[in-house]
Protein backbone atom coordinates (compact mmCIF):
# COMPACT_ATOMS: atom_id res chain seq x y z
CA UNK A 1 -1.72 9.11 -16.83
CA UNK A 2 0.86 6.52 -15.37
CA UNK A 3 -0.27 5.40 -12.17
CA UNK A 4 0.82 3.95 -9.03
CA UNK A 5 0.02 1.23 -5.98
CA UNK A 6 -0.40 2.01 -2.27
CA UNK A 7 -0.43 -1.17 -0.24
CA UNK A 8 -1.11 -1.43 3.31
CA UNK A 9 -0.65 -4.21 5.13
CA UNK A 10 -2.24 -6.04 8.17
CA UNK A 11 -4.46 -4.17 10.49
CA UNK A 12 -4.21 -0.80 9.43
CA UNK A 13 -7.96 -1.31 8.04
CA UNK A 14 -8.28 -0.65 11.66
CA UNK A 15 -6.47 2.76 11.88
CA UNK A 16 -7.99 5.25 13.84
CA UNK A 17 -10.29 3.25 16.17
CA UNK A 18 -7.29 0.78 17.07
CA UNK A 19 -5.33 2.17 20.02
CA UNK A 20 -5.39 6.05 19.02
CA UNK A 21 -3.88 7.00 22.04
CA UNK A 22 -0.72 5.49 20.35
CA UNK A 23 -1.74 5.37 16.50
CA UNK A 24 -4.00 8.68 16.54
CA UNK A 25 -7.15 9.25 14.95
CA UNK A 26 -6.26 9.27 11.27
CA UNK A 27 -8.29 6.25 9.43
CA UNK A 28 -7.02 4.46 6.60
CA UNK A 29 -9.29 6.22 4.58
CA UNK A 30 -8.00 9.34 5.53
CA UNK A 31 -4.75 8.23 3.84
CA UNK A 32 -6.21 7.12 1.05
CA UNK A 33 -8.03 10.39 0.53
CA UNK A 34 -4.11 12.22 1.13
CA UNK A 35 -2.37 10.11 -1.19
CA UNK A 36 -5.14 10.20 -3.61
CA UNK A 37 -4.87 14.25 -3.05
CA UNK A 38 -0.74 14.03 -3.70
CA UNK A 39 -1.35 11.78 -6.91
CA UNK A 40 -3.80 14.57 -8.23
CA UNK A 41 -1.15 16.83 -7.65
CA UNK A 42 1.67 14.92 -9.05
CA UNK A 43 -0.43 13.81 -12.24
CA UNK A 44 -0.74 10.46 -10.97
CA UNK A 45 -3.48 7.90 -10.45
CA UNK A 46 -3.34 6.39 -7.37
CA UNK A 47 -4.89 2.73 -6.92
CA UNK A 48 -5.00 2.37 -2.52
CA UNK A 49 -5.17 -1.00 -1.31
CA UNK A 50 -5.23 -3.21 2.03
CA UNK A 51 -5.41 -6.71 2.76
CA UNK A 52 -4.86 -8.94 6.46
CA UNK A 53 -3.20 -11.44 4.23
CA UNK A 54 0.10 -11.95 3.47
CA UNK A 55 -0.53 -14.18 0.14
CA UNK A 56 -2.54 -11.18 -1.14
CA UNK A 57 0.04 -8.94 -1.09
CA UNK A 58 2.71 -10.84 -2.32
CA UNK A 59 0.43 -11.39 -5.44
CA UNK A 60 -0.44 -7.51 -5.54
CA UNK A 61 3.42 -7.28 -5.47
CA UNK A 62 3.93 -9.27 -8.82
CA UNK A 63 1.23 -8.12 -10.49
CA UNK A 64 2.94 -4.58 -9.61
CA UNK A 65 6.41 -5.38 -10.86
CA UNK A 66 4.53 -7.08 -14.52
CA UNK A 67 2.91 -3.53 -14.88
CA UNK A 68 5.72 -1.73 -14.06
CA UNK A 69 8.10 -3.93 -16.97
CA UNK A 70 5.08 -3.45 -19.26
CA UNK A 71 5.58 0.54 -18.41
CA UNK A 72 1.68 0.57 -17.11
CA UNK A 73 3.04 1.30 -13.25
CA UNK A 74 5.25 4.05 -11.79
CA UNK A 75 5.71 2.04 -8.90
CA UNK A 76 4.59 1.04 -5.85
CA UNK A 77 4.43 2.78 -1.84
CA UNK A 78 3.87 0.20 1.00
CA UNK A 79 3.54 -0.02 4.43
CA UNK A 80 3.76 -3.77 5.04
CA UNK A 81 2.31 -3.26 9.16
CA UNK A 82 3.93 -6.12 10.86
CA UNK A 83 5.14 -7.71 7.94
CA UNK A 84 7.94 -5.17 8.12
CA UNK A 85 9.64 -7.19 10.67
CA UNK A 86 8.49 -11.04 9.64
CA UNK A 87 8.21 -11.73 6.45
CA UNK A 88 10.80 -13.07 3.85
CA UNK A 89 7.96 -14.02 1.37
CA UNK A 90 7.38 -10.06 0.92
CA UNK A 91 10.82 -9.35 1.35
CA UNK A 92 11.46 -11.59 -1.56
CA UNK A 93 8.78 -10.49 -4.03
CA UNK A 94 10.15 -7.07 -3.44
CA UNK A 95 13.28 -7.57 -4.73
C-alpha cells in the first residue's frame, strides 16, 4: 500500500481548545482521524504527524523526499502553522 505524510506544524497540537471562537472546535486528532478516513478510502496509509519545532520538520521533510526517490512515499500534505509565513529553512527543504 504506498503511503503518505501529514505534517502539522506549530501549535495546532492545540487545535480545538486554542481560541475556538476563531479556530473552532475540531482537534488535531479529529484531523487525523479524517485524513486517516480519506487514506482508507483512497488505498493509502496515512502516517499523521506534529511537532512545535522547526528542526523536526525539516528532518521529517528529508526523510520524506528519500522515501519518496526510493518509491516508499506518495508524498507528503502539510500545514506548516506559522511557519507558512517565516521560514526559509522549510521553504528550502521543500523544494
Amino acid at each position: 500500500m504506498a503511503s503518505i505524510l501529514v505534517l502539522n506544524g506549530p501549535n495546532l497540537n492545540l487545535l480545538g481548545t486554542r481560541e475556538p471562537a476563531v479556530y473552532g472546535h475540531t482537534t488535531l486528532d479529529d484531523v487525523r482521524l479524517l485524513c486517516e478516513a480519506t487514506g482508507q478510502r483512497l488505498a493509502l496509509s496515512v502516517d499523521f504527524r506534529q511537532s512545535n519545532h522547526e528542526g523536526v520538520l525539516i528532518d521529517w521533510i528529508q526523510q520524506a523526499g528519500a522515501a519518496q526517490r526510493q518509491g516508499q512515499l506518495a508524498g507528503v500534505v502539510m500545514n506548516p502553522g506559522a511557519y507558512t509565513h517565516t521560514s526559509v529553512a522549510l521553504h528550502d527543504a521543500i523544494k
